[in-house]
N, C-alpha and C. Protein backbone atom coordinates (compact mmCIF):
# COMPACT_ATOMS: atom_id res chain seq x y z
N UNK A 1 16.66 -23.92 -10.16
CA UNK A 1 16.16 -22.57 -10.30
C UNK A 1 16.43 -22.11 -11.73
N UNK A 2 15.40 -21.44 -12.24
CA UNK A 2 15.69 -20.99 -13.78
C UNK A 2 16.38 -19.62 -13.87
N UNK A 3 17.48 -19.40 -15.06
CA UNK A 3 18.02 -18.60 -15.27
C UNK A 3 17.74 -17.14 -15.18
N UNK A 4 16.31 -16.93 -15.40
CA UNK A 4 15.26 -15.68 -15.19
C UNK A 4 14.93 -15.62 -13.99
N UNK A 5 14.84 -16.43 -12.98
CA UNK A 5 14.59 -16.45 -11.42
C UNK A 5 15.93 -15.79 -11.19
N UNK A 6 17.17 -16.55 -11.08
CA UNK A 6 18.70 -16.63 -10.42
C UNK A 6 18.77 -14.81 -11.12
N UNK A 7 18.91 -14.80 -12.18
CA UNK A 7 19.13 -13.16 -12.42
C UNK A 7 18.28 -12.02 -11.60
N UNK A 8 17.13 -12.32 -11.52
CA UNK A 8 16.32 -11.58 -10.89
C UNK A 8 16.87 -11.06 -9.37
N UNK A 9 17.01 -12.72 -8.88
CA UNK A 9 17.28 -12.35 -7.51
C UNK A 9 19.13 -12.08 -7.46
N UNK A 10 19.59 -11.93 -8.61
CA UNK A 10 20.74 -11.37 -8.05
C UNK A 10 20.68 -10.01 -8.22
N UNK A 11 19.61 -9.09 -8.53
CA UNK A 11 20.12 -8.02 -9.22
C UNK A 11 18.41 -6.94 -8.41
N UNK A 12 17.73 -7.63 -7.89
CA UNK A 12 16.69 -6.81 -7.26
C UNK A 12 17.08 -7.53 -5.43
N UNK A 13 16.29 -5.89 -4.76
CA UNK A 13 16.69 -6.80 -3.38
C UNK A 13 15.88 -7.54 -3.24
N UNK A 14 16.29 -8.21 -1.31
CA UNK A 14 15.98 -9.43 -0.97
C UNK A 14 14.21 -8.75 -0.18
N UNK A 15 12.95 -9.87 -0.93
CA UNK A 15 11.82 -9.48 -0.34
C UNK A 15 11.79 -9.29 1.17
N UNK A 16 12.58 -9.52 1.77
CA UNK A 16 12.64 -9.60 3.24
C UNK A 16 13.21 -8.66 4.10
N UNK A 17 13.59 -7.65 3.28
CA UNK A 17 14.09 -6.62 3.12
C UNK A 17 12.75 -5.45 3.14
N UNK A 18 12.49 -4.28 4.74
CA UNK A 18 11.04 -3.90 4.79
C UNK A 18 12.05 -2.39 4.23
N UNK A 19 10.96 -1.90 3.63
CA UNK A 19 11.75 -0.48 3.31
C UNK A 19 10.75 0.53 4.51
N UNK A 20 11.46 1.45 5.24
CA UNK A 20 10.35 2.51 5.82
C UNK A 20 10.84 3.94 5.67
N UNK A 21 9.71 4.93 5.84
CA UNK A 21 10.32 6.13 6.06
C UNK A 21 10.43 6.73 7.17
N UNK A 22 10.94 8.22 7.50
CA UNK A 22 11.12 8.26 8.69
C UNK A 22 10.41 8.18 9.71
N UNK A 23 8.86 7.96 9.16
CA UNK A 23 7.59 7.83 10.55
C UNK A 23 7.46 6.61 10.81
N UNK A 24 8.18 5.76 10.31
CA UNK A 24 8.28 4.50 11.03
C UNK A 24 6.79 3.32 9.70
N UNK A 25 6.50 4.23 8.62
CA UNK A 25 5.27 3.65 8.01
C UNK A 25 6.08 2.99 6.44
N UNK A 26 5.97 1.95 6.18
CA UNK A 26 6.42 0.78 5.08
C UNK A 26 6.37 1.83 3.96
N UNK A 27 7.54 2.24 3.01
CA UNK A 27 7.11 2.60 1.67
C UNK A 27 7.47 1.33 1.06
N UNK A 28 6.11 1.50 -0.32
CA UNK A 28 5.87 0.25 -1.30
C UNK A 28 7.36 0.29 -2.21
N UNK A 29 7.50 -0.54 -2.62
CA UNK A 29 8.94 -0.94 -3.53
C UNK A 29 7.54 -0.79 -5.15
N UNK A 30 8.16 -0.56 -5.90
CA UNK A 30 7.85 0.08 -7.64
C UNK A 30 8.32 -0.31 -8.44
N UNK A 31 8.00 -1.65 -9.47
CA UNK A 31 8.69 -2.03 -10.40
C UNK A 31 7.84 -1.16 -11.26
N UNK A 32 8.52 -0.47 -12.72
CA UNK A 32 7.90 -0.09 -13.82
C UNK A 32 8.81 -1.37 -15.32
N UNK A 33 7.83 -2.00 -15.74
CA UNK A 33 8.34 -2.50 -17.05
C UNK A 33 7.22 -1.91 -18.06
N UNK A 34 8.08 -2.35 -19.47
CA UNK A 34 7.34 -2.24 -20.33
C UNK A 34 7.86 -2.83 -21.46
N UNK A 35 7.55 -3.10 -22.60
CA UNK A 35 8.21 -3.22 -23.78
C UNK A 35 7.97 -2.50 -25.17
N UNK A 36 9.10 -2.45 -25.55
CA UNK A 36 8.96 -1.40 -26.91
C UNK A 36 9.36 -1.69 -27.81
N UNK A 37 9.51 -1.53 -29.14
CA UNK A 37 9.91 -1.55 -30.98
C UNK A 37 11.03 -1.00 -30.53
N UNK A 38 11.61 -0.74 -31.63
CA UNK A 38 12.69 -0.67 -32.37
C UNK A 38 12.74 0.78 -32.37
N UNK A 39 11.32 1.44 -32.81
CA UNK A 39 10.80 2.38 -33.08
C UNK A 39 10.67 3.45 -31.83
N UNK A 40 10.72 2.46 -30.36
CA UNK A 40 10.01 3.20 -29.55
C UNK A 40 8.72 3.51 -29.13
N UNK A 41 7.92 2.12 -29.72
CA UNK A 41 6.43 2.45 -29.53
C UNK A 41 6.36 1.23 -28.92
N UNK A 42 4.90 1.32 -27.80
CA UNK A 42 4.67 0.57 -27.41
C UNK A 42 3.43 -0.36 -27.63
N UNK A 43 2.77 0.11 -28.85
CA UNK A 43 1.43 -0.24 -28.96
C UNK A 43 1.26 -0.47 -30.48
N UNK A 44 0.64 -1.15 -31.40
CA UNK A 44 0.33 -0.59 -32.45
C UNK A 44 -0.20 0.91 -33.26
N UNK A 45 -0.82 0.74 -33.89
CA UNK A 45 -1.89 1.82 -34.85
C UNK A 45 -3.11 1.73 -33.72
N UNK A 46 -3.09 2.70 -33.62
CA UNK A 46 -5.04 3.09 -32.49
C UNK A 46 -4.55 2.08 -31.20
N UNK A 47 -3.81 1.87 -30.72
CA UNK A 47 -3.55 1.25 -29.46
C UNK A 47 -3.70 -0.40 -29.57
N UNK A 48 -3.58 -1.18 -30.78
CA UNK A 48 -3.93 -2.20 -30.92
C UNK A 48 -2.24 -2.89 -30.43
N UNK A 49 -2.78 -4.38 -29.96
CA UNK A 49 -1.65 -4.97 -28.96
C UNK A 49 -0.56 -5.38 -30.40
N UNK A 50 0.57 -5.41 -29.44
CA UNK A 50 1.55 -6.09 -30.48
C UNK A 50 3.05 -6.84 -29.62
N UNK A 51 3.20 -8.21 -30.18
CA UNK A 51 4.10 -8.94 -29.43
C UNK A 51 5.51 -8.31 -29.56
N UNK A 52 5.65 -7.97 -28.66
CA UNK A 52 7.07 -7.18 -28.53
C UNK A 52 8.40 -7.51 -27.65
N UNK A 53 7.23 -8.69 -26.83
CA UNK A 53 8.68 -9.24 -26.12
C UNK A 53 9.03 -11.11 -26.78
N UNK A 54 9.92 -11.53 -26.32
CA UNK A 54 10.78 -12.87 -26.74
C UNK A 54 10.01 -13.84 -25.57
N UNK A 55 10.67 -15.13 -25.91
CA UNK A 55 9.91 -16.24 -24.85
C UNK A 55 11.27 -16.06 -23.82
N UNK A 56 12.17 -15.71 -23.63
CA UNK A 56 13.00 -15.20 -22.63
C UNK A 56 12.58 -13.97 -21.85
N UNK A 57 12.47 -12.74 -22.35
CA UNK A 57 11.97 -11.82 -22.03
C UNK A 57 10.27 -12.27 -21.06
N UNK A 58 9.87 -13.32 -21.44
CA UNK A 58 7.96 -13.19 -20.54
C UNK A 58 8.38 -13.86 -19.59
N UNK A 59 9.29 -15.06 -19.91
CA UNK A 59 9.62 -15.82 -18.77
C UNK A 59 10.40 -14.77 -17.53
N UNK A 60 11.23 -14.32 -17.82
CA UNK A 60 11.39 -13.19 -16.74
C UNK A 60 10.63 -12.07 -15.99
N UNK A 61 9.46 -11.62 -17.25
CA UNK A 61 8.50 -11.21 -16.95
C UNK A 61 7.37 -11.67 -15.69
N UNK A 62 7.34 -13.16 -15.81
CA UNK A 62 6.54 -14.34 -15.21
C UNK A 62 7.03 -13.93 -13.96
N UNK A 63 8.68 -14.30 -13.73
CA UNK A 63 9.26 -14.65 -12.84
C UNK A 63 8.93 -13.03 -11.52
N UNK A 64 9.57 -12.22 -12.34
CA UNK A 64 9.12 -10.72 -11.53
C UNK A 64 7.57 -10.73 -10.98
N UNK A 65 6.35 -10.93 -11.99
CA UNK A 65 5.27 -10.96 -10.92
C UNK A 65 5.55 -11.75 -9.67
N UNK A 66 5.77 -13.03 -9.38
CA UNK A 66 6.22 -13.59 -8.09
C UNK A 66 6.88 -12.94 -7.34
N UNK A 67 7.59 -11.64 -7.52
CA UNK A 67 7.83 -10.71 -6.67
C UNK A 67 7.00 -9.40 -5.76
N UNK A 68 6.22 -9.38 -6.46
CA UNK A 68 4.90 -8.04 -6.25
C UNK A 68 4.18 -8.94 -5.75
N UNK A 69 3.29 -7.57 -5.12
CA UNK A 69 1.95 -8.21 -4.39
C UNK A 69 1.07 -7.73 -5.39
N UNK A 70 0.96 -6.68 -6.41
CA UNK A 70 -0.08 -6.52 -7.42
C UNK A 70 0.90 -5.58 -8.40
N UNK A 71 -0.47 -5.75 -9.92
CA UNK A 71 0.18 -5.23 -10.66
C UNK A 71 -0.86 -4.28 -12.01
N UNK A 72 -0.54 -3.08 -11.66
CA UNK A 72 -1.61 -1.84 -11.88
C UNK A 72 -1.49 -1.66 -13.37
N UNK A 73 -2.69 -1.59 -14.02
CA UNK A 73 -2.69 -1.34 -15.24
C UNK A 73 -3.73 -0.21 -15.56
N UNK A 74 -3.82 0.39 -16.44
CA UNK A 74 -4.54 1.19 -17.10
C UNK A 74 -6.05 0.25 -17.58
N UNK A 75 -7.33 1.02 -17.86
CA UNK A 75 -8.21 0.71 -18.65
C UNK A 75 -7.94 1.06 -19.94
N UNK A 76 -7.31 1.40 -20.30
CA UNK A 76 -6.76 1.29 -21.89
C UNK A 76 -5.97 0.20 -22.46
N UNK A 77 -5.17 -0.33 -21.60
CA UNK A 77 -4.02 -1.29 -21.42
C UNK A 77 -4.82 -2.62 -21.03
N UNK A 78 -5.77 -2.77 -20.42
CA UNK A 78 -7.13 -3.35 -19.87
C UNK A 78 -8.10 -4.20 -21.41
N UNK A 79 -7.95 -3.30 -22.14
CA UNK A 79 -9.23 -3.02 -22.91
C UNK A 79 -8.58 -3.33 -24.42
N UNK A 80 -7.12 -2.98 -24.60
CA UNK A 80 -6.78 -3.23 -25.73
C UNK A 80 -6.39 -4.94 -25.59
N UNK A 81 -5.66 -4.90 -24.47
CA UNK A 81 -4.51 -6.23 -24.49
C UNK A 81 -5.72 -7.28 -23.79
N UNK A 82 -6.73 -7.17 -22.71
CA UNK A 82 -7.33 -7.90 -22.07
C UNK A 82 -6.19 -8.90 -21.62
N UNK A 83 -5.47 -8.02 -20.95
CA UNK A 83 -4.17 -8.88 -19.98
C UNK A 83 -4.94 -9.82 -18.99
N UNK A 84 -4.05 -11.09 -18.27
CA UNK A 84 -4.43 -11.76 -17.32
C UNK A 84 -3.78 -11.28 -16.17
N UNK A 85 -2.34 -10.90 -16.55
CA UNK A 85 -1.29 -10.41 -15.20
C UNK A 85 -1.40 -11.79 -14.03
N UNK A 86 -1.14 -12.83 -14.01
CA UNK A 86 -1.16 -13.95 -13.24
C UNK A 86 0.38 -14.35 -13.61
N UNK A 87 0.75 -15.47 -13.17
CA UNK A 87 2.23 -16.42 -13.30
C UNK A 87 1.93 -17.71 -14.11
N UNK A 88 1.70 -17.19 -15.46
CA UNK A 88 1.16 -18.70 -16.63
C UNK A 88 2.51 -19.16 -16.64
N UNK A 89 3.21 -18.73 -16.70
CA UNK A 89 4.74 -19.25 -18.12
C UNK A 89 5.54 -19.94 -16.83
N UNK A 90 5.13 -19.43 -15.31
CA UNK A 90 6.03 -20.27 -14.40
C UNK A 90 5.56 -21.85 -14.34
N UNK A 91 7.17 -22.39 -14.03
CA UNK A 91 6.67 -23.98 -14.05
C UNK A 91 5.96 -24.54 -12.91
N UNK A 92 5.55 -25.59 -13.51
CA UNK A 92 4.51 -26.19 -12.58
C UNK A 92 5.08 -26.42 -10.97
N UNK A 93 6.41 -26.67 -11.34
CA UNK A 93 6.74 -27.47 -9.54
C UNK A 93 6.90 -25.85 -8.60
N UNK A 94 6.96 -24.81 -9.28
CA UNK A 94 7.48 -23.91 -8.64
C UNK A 94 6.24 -23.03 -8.31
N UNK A 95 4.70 -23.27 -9.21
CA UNK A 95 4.00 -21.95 -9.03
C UNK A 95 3.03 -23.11 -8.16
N UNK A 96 3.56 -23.76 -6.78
CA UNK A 96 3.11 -24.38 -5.75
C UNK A 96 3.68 -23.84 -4.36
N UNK A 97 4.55 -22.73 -4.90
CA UNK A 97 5.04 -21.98 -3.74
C UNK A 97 4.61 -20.79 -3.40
N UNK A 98 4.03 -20.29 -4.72
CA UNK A 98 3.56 -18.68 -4.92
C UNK A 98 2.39 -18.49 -5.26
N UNK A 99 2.47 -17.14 -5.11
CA UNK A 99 1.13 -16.82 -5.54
C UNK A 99 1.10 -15.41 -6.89
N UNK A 100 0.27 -15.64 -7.59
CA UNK A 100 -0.05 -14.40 -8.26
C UNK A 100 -0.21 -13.41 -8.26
N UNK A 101 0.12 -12.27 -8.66
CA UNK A 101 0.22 -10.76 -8.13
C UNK A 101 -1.09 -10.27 -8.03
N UNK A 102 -1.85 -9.24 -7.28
CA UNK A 102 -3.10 -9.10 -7.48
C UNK A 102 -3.23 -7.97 -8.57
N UNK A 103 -4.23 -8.10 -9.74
CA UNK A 103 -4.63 -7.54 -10.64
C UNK A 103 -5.48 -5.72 -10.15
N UNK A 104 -4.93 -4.84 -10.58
CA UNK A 104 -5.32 -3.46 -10.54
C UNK A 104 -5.83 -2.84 -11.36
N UNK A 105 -6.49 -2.16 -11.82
CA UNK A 105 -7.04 -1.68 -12.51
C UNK A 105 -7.64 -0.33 -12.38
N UNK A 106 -7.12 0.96 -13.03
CA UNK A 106 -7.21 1.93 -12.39
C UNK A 106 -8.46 2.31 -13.86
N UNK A 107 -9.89 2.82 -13.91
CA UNK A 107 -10.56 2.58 -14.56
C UNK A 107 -11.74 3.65 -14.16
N UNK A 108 -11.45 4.96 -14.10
CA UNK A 108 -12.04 6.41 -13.93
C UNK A 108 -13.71 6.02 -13.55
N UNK A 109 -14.34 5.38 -14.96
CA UNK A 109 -15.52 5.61 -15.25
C UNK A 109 -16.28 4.30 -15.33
N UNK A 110 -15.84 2.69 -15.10
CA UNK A 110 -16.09 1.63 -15.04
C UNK A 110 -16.23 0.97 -16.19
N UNK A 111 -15.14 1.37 -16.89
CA UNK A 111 -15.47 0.72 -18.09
C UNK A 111 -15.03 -0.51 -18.54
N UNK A 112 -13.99 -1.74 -17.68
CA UNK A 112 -13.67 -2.61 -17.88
C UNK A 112 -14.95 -3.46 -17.86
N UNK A 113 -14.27 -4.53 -19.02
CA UNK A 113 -15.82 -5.09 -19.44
C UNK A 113 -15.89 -6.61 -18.44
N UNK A 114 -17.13 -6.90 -18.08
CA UNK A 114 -17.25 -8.18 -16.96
C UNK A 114 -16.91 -9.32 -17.75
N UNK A 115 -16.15 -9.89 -18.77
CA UNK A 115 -16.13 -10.71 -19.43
C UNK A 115 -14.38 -10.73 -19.59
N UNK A 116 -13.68 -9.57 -19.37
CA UNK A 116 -12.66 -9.24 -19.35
C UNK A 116 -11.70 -10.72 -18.79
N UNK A 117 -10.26 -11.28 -19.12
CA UNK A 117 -9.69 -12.35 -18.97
C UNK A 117 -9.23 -12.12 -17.24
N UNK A 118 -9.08 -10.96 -16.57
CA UNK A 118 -9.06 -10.83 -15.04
C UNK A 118 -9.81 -11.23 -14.09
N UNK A 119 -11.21 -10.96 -14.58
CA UNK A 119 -12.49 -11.77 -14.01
C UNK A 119 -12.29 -13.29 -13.92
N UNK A 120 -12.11 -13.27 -15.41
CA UNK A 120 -12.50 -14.72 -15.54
C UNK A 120 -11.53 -15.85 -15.50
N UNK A 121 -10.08 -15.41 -14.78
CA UNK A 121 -9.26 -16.10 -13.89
C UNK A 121 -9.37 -15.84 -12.76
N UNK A 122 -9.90 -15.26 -12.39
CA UNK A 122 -10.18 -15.16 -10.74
C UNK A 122 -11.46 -15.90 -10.69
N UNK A 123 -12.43 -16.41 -11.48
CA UNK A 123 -13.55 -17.17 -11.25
C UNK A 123 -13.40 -18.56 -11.40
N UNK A 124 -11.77 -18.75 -12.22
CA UNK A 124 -11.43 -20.32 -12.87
C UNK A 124 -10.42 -20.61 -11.60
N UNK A 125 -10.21 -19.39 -10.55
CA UNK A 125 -9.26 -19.98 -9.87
C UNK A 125 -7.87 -19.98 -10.35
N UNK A 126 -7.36 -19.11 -11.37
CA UNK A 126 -6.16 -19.00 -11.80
C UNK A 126 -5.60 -17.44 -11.93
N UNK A 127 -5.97 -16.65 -10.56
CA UNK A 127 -5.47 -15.37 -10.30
C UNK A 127 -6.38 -14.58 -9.18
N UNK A 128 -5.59 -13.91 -8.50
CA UNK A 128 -6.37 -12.81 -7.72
C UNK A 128 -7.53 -12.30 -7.98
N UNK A 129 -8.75 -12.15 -6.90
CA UNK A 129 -9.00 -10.76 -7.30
C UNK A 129 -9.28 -9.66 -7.38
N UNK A 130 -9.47 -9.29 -8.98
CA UNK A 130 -8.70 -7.71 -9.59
C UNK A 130 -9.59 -6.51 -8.45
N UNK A 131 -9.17 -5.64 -8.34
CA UNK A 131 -9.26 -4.32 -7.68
C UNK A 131 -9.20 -3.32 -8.80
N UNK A 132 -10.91 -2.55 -8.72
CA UNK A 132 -10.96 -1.53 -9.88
C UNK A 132 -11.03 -0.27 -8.62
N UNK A 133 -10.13 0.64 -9.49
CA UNK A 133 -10.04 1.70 -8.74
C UNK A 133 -11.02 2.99 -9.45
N UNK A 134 -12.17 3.19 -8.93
CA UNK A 134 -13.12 4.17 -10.15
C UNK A 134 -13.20 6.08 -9.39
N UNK A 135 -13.30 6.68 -10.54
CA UNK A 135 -13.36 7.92 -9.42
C UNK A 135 -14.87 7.88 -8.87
N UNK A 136 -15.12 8.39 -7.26
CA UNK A 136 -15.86 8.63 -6.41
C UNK A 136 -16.47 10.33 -6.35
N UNK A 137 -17.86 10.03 -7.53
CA UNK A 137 -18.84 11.26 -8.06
C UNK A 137 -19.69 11.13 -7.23
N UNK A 138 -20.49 11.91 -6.77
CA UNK A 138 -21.53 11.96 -5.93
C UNK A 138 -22.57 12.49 -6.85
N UNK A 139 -21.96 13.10 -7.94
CA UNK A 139 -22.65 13.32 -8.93
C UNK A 139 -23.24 12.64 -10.13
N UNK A 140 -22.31 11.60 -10.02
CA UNK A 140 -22.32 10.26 -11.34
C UNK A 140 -22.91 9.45 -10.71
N UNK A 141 -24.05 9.36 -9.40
CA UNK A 141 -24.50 8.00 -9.07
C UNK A 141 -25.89 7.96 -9.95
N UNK A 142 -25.25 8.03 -11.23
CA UNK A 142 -26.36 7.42 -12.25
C UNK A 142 -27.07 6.33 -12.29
N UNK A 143 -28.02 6.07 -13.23
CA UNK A 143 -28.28 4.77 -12.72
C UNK A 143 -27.27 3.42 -13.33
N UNK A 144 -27.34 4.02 -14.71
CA UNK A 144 -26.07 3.46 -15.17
C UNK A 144 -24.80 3.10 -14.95
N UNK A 145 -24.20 4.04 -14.13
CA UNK A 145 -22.76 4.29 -13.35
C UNK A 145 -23.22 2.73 -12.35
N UNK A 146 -24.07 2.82 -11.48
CA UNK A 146 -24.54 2.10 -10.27
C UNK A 146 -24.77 0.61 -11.02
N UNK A 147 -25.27 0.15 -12.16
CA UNK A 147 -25.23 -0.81 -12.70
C UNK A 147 -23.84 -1.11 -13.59
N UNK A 148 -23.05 -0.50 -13.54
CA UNK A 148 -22.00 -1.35 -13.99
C UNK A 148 -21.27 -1.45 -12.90
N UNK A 149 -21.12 -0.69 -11.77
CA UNK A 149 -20.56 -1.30 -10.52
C UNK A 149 -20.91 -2.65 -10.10
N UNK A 150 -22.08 -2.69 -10.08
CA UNK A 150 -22.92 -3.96 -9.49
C UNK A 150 -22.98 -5.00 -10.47
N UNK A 151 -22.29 -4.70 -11.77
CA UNK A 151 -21.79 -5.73 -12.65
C UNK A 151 -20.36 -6.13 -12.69
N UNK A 152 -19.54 -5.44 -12.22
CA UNK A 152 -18.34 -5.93 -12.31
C UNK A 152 -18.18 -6.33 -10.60
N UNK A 153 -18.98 -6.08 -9.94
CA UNK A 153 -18.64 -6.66 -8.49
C UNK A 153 -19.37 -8.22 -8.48
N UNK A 154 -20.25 -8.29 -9.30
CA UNK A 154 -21.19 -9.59 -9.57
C UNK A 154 -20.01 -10.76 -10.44
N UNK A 155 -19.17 -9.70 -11.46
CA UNK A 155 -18.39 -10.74 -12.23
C UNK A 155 -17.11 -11.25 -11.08
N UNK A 156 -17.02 -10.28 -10.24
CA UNK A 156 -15.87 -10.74 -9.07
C UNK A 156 -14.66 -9.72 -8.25
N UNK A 157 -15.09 -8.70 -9.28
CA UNK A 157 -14.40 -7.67 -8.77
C UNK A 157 -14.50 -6.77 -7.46
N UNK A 158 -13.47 -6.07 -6.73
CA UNK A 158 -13.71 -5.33 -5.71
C UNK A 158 -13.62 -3.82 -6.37
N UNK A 159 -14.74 -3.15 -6.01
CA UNK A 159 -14.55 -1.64 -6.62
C UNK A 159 -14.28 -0.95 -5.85
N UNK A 160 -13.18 0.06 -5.86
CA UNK A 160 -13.18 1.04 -4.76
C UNK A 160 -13.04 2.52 -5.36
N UNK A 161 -13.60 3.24 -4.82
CA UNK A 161 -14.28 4.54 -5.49
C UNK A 161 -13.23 5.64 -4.61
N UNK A 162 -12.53 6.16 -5.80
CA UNK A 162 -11.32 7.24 -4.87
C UNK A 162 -11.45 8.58 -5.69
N UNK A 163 -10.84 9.54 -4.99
CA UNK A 163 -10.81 11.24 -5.70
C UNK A 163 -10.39 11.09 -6.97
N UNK A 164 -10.96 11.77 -7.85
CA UNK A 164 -11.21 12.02 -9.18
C UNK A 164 -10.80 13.51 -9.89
N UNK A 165 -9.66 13.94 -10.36
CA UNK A 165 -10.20 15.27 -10.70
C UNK A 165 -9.92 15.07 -12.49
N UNK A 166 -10.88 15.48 -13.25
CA UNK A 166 -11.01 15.82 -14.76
C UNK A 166 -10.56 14.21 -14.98
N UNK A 167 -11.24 13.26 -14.81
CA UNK A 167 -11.04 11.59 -15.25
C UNK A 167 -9.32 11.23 -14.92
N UNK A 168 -8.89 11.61 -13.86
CA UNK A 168 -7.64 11.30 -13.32
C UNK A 168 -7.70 10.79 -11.51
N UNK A 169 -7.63 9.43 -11.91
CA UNK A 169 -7.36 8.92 -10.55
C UNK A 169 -6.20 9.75 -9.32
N UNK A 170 -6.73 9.85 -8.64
CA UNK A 170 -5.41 9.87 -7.35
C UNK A 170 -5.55 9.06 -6.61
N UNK A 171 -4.85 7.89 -5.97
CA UNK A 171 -4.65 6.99 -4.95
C UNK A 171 -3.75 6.94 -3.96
N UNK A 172 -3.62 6.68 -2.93
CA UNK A 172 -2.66 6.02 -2.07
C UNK A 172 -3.25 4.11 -1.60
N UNK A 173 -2.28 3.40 -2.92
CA UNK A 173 -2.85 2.19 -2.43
C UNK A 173 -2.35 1.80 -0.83
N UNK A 174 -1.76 2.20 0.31
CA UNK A 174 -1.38 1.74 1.03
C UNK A 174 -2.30 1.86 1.54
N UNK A 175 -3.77 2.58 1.83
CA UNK A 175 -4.91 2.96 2.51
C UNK A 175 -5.93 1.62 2.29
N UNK A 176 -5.23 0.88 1.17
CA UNK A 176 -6.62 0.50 1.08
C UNK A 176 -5.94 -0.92 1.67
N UNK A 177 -7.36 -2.18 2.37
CA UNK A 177 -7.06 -2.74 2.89
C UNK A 177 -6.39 -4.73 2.10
């Protein structure tokens, strides 16, 4: 077992472990990471990506997705970094046990692009797949709006259309199936 696994599991609980509340209904467990400068920033100039973590630091990174069942990102975060969010850096004998976290994508107005690296590991067979969460306009069934749905569901994606107020998602992922 690698040093980034053994820490992990000494220091987060055991998956087998159901959390509930008092109605008897599963609350989700919430990892938040991130990485930052020196400075405290997490991004470059205009949101452009920048390597901020160590080859220790991803490998642990790696290791934690194998803990989640998905892992929610922004369309900004989407769009700058064109993340994969899969288990690359885990070793080979071990990512025969697991599986990859499923890719989220919370994305108001549909703007993740079908060419995006989420798609196109879930089409190579090397990740989930991604779940775009878009707000649900009755007013925006443009024609446009309606063709990029039917483009990112064509590239592989599942879209699901939830309350919207002023380009701000609200969700309860436990609703969805």
């Amino acid at each position: 077992m690698s040093a980034a696994r053994e820490f992990l599991l000494s220091v987060l609980p055991s998956q087998d472990i159901e959390k509930y509340d008092g109605e008897g209904k599963r609350i989700p467990s919430v990892t938040l990471t991130f990485a930052q400068s020196l400075d405290g920033k997490i991004a470059g100039s205009h949101g452009r990506q920048l390597t901020l973590s160590g080859p220790d630091s991803m490998l642990m990174t790696h290791w934690m997705r194998t803990m989640h069942d998905a892992i929610v990102v922004g369309i900004g975060t989407a769009h700058n970094d064109d993340p994969q969010l899969n288990v690359r850096l885990i070793p080979e004998a071990d990512k025969l046990h697991i599986k990859s976290p499923r890719p989220v994508v919370l994305d108001a107005y549909l703007r993740l692009r079908t060419d995006c690296k989420l798609l196109k590991n879930y089409r190579d067979g090397k990740g989930q797949q991604p779940w775009v969460f878009c707000a649900s306009d009755p007013e925006s069934a443009c024609t446009e709006r309606l063709a990029r749905k039917s483009a990112l569901e064509a590239a592989g994606a599942v879209v699901y259309e939830i309350p919207c107020v002023s380009g701000t998602i609200f969700c309860i992922l436990s609703r969805v199936p």
